[in-house]
Protein backbone atom coordinates (compact mmCIF):
# COMPACT_ATOMS: atom_id res chain seq x y z
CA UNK A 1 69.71 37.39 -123.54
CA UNK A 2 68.13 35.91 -126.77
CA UNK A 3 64.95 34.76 -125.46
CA UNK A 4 64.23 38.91 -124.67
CA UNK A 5 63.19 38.40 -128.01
CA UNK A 6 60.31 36.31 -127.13
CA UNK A 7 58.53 39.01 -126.59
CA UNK A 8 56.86 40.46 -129.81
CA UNK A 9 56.72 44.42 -128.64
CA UNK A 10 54.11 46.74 -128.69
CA UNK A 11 54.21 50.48 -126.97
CA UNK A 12 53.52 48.94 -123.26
CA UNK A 13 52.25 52.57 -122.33
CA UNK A 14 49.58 52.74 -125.16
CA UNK A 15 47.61 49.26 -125.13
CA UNK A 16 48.53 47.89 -121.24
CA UNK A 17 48.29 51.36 -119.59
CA UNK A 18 47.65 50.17 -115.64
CA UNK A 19 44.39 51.31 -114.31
CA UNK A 20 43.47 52.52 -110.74
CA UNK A 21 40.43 51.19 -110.44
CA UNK A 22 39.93 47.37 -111.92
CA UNK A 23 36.27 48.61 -112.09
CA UNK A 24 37.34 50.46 -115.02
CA UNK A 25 39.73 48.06 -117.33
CA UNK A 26 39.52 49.37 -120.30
CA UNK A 27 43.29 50.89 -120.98
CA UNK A 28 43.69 54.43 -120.92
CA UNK A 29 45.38 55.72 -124.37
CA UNK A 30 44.40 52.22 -125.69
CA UNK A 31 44.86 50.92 -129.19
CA UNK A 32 41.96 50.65 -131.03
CA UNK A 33 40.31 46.80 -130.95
CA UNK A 34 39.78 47.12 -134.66
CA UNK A 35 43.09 48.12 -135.21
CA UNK A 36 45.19 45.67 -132.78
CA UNK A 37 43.02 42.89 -133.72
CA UNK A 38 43.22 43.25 -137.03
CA UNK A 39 45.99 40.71 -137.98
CA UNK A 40 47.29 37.50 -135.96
CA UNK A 41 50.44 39.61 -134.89
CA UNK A 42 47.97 41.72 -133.08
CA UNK A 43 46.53 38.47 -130.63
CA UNK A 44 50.27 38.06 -130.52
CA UNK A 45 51.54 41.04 -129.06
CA UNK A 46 48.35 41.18 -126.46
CA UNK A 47 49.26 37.90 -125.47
CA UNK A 48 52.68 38.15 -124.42
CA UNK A 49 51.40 41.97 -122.87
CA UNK A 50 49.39 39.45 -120.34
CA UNK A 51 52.62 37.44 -119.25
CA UNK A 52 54.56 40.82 -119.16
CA UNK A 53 52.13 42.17 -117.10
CA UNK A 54 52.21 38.69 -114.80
CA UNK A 55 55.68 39.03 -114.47
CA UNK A 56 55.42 42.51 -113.01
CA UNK A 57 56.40 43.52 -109.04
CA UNK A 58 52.36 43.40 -108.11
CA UNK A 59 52.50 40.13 -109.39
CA UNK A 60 54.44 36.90 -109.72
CA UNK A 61 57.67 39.18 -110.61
CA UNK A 62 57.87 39.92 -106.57
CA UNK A 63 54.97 39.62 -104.03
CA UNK A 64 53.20 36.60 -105.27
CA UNK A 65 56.45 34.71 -105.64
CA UNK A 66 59.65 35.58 -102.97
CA UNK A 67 57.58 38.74 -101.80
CA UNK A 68 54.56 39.25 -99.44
CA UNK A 69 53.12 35.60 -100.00
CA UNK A 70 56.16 34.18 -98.91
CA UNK A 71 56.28 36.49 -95.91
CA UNK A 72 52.33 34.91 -95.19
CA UNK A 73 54.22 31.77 -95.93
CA UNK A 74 56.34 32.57 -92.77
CA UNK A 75 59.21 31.56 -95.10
CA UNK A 76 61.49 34.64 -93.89
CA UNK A 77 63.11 35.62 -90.67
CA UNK A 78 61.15 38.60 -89.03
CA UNK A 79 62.53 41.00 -86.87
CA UNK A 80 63.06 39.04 -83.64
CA UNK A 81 64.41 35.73 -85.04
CA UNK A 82 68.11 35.43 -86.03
CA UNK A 83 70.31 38.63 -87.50
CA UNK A 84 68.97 39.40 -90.79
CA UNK A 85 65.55 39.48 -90.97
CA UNK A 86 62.34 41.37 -92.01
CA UNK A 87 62.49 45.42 -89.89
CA UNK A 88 59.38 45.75 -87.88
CA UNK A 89 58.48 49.09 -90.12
CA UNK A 90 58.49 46.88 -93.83
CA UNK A 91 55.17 45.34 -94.59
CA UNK A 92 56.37 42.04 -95.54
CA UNK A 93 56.70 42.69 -91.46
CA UNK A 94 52.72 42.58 -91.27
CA UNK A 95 52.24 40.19 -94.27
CA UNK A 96 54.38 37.93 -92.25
CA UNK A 97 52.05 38.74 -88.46
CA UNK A 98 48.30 38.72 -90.77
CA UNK A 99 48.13 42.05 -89.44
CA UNK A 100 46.86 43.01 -93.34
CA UNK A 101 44.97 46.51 -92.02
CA UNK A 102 48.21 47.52 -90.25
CA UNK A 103 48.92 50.16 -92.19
CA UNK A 104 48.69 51.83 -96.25
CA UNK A 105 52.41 49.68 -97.11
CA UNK A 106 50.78 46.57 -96.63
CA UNK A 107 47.09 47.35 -97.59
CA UNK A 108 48.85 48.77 -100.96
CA UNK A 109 50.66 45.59 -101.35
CA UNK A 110 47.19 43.73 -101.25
CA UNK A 111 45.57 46.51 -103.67
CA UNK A 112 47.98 46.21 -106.38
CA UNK A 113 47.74 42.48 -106.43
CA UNK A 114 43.87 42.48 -106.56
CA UNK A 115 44.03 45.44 -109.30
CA UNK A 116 46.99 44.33 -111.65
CA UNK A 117 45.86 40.90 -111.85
CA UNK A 118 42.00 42.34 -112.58
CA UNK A 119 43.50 44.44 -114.83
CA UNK A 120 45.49 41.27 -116.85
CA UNK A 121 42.11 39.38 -116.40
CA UNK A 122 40.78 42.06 -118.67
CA UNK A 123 43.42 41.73 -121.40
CA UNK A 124 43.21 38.18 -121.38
CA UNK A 125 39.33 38.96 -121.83
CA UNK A 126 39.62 41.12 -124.63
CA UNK A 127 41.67 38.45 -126.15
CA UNK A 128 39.11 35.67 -125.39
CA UNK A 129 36.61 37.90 -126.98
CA UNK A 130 37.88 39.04 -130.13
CA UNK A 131 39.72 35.91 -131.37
CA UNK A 132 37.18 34.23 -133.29
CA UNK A 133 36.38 37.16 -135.26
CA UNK A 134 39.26 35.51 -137.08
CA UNK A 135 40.40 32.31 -138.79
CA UNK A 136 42.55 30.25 -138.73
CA UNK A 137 43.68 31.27 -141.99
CA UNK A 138 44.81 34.50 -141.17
CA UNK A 139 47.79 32.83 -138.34
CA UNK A 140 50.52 31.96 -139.99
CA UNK A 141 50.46 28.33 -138.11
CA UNK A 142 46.71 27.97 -139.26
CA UNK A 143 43.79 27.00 -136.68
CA UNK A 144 46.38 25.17 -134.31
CA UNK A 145 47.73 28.23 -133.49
CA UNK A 146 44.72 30.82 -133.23
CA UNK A 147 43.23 27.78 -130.98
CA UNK A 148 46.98 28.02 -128.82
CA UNK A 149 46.67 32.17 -128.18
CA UNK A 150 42.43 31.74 -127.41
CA UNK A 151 43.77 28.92 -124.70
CA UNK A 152 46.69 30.87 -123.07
CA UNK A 153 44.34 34.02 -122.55
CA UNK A 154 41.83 31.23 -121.28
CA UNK A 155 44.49 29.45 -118.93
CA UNK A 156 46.00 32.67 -118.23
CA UNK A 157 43.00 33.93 -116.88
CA UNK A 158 41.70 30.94 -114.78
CA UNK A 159 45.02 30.81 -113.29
CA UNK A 160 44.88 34.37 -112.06
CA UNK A 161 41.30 33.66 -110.82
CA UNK A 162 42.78 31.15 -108.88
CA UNK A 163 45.19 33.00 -106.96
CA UNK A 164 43.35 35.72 -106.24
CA UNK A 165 40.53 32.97 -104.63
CA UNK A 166 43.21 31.55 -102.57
CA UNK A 167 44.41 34.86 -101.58
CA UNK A 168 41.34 36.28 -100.75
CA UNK A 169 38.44 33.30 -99.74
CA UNK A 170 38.65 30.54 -97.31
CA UNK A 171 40.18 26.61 -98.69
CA UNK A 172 37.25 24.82 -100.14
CA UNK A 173 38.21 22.41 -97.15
CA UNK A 174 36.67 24.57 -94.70
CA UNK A 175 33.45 24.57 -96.28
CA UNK A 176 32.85 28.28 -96.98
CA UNK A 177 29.56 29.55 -98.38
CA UNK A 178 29.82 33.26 -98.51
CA UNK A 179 31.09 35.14 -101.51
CA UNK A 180 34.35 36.22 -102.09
CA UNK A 181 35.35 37.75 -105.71
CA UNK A 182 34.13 38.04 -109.03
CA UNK A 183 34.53 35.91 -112.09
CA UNK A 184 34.98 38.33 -114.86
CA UNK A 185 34.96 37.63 -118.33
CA UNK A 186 33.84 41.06 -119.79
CA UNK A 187 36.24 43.43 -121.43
CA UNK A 188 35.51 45.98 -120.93
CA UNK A 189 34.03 45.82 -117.60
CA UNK A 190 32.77 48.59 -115.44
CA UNK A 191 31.54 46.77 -112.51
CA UNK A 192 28.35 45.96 -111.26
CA UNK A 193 29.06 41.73 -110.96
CA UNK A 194 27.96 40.12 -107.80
CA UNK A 195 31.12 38.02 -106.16
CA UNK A 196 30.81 34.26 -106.26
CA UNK A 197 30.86 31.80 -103.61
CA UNK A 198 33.95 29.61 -103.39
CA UNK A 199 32.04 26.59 -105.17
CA UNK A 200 30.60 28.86 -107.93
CA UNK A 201 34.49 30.08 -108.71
CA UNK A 202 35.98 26.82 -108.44
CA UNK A 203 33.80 25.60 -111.63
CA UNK A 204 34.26 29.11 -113.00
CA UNK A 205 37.47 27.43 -112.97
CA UNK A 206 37.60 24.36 -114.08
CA UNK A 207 35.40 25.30 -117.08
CA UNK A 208 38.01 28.04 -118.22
CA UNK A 209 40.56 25.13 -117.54
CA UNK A 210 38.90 22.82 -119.63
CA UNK A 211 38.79 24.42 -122.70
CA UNK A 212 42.41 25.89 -122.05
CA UNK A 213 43.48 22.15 -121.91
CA UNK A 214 42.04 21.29 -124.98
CA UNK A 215 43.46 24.29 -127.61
CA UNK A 216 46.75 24.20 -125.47
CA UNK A 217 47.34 20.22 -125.86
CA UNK A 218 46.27 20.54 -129.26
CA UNK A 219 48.73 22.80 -130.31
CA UNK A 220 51.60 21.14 -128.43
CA UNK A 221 51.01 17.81 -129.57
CA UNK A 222 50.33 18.78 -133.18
CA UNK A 223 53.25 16.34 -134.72
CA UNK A 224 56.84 15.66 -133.04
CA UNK A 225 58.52 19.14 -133.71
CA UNK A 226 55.52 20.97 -131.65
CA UNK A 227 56.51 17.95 -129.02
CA UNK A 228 60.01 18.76 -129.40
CA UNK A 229 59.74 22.23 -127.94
CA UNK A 230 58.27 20.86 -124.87
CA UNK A 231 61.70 19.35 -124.19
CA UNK A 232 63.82 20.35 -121.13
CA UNK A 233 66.68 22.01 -123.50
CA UNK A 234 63.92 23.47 -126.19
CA UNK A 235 61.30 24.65 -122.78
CA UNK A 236 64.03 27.47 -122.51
CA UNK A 237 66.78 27.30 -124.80
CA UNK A 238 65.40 27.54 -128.03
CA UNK A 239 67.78 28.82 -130.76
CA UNK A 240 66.32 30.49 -133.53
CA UNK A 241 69.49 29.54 -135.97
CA UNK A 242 68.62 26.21 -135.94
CA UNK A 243 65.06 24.59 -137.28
CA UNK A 244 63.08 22.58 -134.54
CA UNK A 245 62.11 19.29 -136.61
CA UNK A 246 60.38 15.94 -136.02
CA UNK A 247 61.29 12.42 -137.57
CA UNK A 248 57.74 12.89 -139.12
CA UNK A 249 58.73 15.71 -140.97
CA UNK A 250 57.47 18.55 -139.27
CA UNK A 251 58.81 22.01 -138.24
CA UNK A 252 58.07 24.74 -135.87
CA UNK A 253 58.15 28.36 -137.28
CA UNK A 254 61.73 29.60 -137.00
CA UNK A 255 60.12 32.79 -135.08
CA UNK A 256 60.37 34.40 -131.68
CA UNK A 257 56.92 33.21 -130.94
CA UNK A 258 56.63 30.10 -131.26
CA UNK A 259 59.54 29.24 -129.69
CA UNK A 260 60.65 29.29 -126.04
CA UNK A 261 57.26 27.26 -124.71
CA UNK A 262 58.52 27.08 -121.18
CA UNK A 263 58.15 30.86 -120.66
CA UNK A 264 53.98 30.53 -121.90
CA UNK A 265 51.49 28.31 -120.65
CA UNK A 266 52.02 25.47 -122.66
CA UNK A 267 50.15 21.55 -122.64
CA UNK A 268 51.99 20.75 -119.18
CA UNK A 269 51.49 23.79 -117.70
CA UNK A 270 47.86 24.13 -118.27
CA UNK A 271 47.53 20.11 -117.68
CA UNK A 272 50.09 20.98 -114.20
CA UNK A 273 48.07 23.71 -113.26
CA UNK A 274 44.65 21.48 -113.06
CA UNK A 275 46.24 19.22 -110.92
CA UNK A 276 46.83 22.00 -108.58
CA UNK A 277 43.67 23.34 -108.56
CA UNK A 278 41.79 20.06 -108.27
CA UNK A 279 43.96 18.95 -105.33
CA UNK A 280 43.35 22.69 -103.24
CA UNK A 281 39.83 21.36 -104.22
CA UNK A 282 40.37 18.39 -102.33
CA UNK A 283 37.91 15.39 -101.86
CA UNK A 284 36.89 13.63 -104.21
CA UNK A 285 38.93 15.59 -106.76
CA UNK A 286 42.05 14.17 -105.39
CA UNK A 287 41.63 11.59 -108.32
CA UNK A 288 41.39 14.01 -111.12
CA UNK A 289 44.86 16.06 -109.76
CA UNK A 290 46.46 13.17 -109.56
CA UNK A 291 45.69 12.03 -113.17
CA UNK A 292 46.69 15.01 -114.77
CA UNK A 293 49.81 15.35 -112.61
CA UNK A 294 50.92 11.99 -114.07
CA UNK A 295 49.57 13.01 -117.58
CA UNK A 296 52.39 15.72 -117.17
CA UNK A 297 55.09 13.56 -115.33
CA UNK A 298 54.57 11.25 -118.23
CA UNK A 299 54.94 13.59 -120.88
CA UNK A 300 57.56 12.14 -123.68
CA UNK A 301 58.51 15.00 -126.10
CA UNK A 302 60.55 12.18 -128.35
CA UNK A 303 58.09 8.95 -128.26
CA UNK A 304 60.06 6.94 -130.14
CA UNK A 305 62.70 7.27 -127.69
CA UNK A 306 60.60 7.53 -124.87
CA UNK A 307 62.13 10.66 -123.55
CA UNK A 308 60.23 12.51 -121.06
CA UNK A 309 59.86 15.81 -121.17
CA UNK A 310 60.46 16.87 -117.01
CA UNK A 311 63.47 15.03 -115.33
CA UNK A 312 65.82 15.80 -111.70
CA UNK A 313 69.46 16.39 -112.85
CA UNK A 314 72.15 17.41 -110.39
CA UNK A 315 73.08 21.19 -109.71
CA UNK A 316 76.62 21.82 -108.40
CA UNK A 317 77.42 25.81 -107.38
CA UNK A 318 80.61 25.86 -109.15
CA UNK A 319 79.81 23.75 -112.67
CA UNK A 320 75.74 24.24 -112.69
CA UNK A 321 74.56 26.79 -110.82
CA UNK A 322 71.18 25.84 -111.97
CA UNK A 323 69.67 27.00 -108.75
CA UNK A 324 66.42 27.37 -110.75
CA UNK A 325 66.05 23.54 -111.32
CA UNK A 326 65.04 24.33 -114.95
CA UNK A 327 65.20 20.77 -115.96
CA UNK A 328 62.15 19.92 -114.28
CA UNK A 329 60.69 23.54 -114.83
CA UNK A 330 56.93 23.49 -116.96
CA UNK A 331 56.91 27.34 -116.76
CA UNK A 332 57.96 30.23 -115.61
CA UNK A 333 57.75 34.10 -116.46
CA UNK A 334 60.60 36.02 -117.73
CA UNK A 335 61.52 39.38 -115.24
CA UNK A 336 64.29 40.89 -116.79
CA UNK A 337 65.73 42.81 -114.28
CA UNK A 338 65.06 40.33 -111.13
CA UNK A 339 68.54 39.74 -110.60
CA UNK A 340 69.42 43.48 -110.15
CA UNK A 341 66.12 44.31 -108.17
CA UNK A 342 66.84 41.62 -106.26
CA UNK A 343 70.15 42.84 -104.06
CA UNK A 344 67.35 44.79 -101.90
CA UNK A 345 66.86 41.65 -100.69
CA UNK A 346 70.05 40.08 -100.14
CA UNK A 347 71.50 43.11 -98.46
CA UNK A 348 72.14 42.30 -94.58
CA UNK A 349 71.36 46.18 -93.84
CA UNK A 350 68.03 46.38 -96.05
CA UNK A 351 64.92 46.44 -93.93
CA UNK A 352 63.19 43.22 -95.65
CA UNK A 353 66.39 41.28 -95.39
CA UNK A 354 65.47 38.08 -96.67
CA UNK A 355 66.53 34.73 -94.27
CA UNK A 356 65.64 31.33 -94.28
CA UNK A 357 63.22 30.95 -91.07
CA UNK A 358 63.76 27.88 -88.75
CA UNK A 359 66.32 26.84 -90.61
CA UNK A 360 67.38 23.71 -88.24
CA UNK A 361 63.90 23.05 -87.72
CA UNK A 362 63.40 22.68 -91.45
CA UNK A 363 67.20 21.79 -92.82
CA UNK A 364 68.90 19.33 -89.66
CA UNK A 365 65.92 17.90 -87.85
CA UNK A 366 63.26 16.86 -90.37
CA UNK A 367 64.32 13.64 -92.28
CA UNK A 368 67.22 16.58 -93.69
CA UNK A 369 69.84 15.59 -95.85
CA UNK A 370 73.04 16.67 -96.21
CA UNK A 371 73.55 15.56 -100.03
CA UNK A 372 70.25 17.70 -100.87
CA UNK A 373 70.92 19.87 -103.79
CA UNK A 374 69.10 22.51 -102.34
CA UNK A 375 71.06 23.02 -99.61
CA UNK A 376 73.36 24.84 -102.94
CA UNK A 377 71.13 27.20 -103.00
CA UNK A 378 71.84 28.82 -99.36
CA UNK A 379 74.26 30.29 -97.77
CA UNK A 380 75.70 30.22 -94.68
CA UNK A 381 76.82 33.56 -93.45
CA UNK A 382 77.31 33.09 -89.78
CA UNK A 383 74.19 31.10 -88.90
CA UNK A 384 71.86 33.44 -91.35
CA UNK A 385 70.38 31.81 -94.37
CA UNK A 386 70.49 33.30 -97.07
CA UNK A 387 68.49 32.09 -100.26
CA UNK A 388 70.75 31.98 -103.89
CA UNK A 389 67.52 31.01 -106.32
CA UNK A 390 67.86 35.55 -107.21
CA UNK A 391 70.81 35.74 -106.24
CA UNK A 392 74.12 35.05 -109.40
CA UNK A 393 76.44 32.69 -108.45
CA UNK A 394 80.12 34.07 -109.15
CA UNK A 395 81.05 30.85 -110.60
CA UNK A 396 79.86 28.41 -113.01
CA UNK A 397 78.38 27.84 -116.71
CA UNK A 398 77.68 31.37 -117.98
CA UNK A 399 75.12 29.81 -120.25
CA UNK A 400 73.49 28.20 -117.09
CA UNK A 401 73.84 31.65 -115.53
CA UNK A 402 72.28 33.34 -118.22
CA UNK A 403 69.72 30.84 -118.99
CA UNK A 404 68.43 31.28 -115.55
CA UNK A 405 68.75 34.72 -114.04
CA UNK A 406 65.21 36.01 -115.44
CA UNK A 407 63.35 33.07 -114.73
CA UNK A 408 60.45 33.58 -112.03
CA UNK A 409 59.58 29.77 -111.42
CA UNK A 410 55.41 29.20 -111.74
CA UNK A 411 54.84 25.10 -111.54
CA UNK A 412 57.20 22.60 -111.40
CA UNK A 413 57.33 18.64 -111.79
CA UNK A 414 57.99 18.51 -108.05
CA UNK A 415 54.60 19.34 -107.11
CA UNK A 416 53.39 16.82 -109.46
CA UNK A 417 54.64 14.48 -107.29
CA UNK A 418 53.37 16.37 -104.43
CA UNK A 419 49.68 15.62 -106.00
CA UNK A 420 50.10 12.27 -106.51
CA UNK A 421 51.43 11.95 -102.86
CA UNK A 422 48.24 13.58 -101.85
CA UNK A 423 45.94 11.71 -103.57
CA UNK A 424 47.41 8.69 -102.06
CA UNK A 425 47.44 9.92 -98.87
CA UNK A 426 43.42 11.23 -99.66
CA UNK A 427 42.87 7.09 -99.82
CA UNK A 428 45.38 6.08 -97.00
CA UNK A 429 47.71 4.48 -99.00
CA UNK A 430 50.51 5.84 -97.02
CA UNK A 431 53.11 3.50 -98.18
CA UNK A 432 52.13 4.85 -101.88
CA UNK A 433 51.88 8.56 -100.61
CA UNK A 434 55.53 8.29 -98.92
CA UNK A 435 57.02 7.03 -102.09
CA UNK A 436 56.09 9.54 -104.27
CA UNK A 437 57.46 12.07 -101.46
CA UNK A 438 60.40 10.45 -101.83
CA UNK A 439 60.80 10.64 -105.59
CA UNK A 440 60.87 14.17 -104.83
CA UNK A 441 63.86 13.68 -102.53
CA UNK A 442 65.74 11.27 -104.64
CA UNK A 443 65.32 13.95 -107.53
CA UNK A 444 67.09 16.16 -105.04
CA UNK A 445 70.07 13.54 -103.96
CA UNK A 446 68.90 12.79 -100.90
CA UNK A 447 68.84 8.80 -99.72
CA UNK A 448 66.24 7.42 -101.18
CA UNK A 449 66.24 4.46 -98.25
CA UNK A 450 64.88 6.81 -95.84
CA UNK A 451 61.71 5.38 -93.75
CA UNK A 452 59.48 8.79 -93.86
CA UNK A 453 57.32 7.06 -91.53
CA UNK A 454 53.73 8.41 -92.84
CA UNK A 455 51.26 6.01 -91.12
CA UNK A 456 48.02 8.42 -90.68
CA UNK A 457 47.25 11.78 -91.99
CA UNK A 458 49.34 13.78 -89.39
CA UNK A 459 52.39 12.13 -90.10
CA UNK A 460 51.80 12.19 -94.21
CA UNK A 461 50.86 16.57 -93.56
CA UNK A 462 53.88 16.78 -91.47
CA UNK A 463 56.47 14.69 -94.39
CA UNK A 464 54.75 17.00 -97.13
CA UNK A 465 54.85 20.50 -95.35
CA UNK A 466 58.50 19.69 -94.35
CA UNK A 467 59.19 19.09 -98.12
CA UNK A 468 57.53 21.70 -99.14
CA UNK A 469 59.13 24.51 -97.62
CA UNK A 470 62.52 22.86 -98.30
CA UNK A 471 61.44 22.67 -101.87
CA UNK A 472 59.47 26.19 -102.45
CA UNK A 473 61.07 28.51 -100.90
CA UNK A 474 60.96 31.83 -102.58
CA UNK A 475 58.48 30.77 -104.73
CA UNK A 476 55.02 31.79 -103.05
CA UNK A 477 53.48 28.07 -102.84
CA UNK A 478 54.32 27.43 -98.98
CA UNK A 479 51.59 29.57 -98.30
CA UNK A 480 48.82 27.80 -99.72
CA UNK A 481 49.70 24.41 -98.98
CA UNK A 482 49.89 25.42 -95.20
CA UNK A 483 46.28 27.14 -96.22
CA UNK A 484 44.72 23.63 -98.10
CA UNK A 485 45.21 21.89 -94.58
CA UNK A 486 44.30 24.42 -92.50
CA UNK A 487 47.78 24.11 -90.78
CA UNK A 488 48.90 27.23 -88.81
CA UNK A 489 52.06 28.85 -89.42
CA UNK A 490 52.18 29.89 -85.80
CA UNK A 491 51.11 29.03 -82.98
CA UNK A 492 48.59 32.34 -81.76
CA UNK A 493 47.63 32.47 -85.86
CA UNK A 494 43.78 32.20 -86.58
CA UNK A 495 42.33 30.27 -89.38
CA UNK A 496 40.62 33.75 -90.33
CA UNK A 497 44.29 34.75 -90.79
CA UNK A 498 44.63 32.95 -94.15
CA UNK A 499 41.78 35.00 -95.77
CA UNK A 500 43.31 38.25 -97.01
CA UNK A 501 40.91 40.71 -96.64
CA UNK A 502 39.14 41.80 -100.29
CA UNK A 503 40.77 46.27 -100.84
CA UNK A 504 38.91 48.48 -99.28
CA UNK A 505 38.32 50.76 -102.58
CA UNK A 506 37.90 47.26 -104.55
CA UNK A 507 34.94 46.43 -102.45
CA UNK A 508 32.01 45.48 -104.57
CA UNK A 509 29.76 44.02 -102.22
């Protein structure tokens, strides 16, 4: 595919080496700072090294997306329920029981996500560090753009900060005040920082967030071409024969990277991504998520026209296969080979079968509807469910196809709404809450007339999970929504069962 091209390469093996120990960062065989960070192309090539290395198996590429979070997420059959399912003796097995000591499958699961996302922390450091050792005279794009790479490696690194603190620490909701992981922004670092409590990382946060915001929506909104590339065809489809230009008279650079903004952490990403954060805050930061969700819902890449950058469109199997929803994609990672690594798990006889769980509970008895697009994306096969998001349709737009088949989905417009119903719901306006739930379901062609009947908290949690899982699915979230409300995703599961427990070698207490 053209967008491979995106990625500006540098010997993976010689500057993002992995690392066995996150206490130790620093790349074996590494390339010399002074001689990476040189030139602008250097920033460049470390920066898209980070998203490679997000998009890898430990990562968002597999478990933190369709893998072992969506297991915790009790989003796949387990051995027991239904035909196809999860085998008793594959650790998305004990991902999907909390048993997260069972055995070394599952505790290496946990390892590699702790020390591959330390270890992209650290690149995103040495970034963050180096930088302003230049000017913005030595990137071709001038200070916009040496302002852009500093706030990726900022955002990049706040957002892996946040996942690992809702992987491993109790929801702010519950109140926690012991400490859970470190905040690092050394490179290199050998150890040695205290962990923070859950308060202390949340403004670790927000800070890195902040200033993320700031370079990112800078950048983005520098005239109407940058604007332009925020649209829903340029997000993805950029074409590097034809010149991005505004009606002001501005151009983007006719190269690799500055194109393709859906697959980086551009202005609604960053802006998306604190209105996910500050709703798993919760309280009284319900009111900041829900103004930057509708600073992102709002969005117009073509003001004069008022077009909005995010919008639902329709998906059909056999015209658009788009089972990605890419329309109202912000951003998503590129994986390559997803598609082929994939078939594991959409093989009947593989032991982590993956199969829609309580699929009547979830698809025919809660508010369901049988015009939902995303009912497109599974298939039948006997009264299995099998999820189509990885899996290539045999029919349809080839573009589409193509356009789609790498794409490992990180934030989406439909959680914007999800925010905004929230923060409603945080000041009991439930009539409010239930109708931006229900611009989520219109988006997906269901009836729009529908009485959701939220009158109280319980019934609001109950309309939102529901939505959630039919709207997440294979894309790690259900997890941690079930995890902000302290909602149990079994009946014998423990609260303590939502706190994955930090690696044992990784322990730095």
């Amino acid at each position: 595919m053209d967008k491979k091209i995106l990625f500006i390469l540098v010997m993976w093996g010689m500057f993002f080496s992995s690392c066995t120990d996150w206490l130790d960062v620093t790349p074996e065989n590494s390339v010399e700072e002074t001689d990476l960070f040189k030139e602008a192309t250097g920033f460049q090539n470390a920066l898209n090294g980070v998203y490679e290395q997000m998009s890898s198996t430990k990562l968002y590429g597999k478990e933190l997306s369709f893998g072992m979070l969506d297991a915790m997420g009790r989003v796949w059959c387990l051995q027991g329920e239904n035909y196809y399912n999860i085998k008793k003796y594959h650790y998305y097995y004990q991902a999907g029981t909390f048993a997260y000591d069972a055995n070394n499958d599952i505790k290496d699961a946990i390892d590699g996500v702790w020390s591959t996302a330390y270890t992209a922390i650290a690149n995103c450091n040495n970034i963050i560090n180096n930088i302003d050792n230049l000017t913005g005279e030595d990137f071709r794009s001038g200070e916009p753009e040496r302002l852009m790479i500093k706030g990726e490696a900022l955002a990049a690194r706040a957002w892996l900060h946040f996942d690992l603190l809702r992987m491993f620490a109790p929801a702010p909701s519950s109140n926690p005040s012991g400490l859970y992981i470190p905040y690092v922004k050394e490179f290199p670092y050998y150890g040695g920082q205290t962990p923070l409590t859950v308060e202390e990382t949340m403004k670790a946060i927000e800070e890195d967030l902040k200033a993320a915001q700031e370079m990112i929506m800078t950048y983005d909104t520098l005239d109407l071409a940058h604007r332009a590339m925020l649209s829903s065809h340029n997000r993805f489809d950029g074409n590097l024969s034809v010149a991005v230009s505004g009606s002001d008279g501005s151009s983007v650079e006719m190269l690799p990277f500055y194109y393709y903004r859906g697959y980086r952490i551009n202005a609604l990403a960053v802006t998306g991504l604190m209105a996910r954060f500050y709703s798993y805050w919760g309280g009284d930061k319900h009111s900041l998520a829900a103004a930057n969700a509708q600073k992102v819902v709002d969005f117009l890449v073509y003001p004069e026209e008022k077009s909005l950058a995010l919008e639902y469109v329709s998906i059909d199997a056999r015209w658009n296969p788009d089972f990605k929803f890419s329309e109202d994609l912000i951003f998503c990672l590129s994986y390559p080979t997803l598609v082929t690594d994939y078939t594991e798990f959409a093989t009947s006889s593989s032991n982590a079968c993956l199969a829609i769980s309580k699929y009547d509970e979830i698809w025919n008895d809660d508010l369901a509807d049988a015009g939902d697009y995303r009912l497109v994306m599974i298939y039948d096969d006997q009264g299995d469910y099998m999820p189509l998001k990885n899996v290539p349709s045999k029919t349809g737009d080839a573009e589409v196809l193509a356009k789609i088949e790498d794409m490992v989905p990180m934030i989406r417009m439909s959680e914007m709404h999800f925010v905004l119903a929230e923060y409603y719901a945080s000041i009991g306006q439930w009539e409010k809450a239930a109708e931006f739930i229900t611009k989520v379901r219109v988006g997906r062609n269901c009836d729009g007339s529908m009485d959701l009947g939220i009158t109280n908290m319980e019934t609001f949690k109950s309309r939102l999970l529901g939505e959630v899982r039919r709207e997440f699915f294979g894309e790690g979230q259900t997890f941690f929504y079930y995890k902000k409300y302290g909602e149990r995703l079994t009946k014998d599961m423990t609260l303590d069962s939502f706190v994955v427990p930090t690696p044992d070698s990784e322990n730095i207490h």
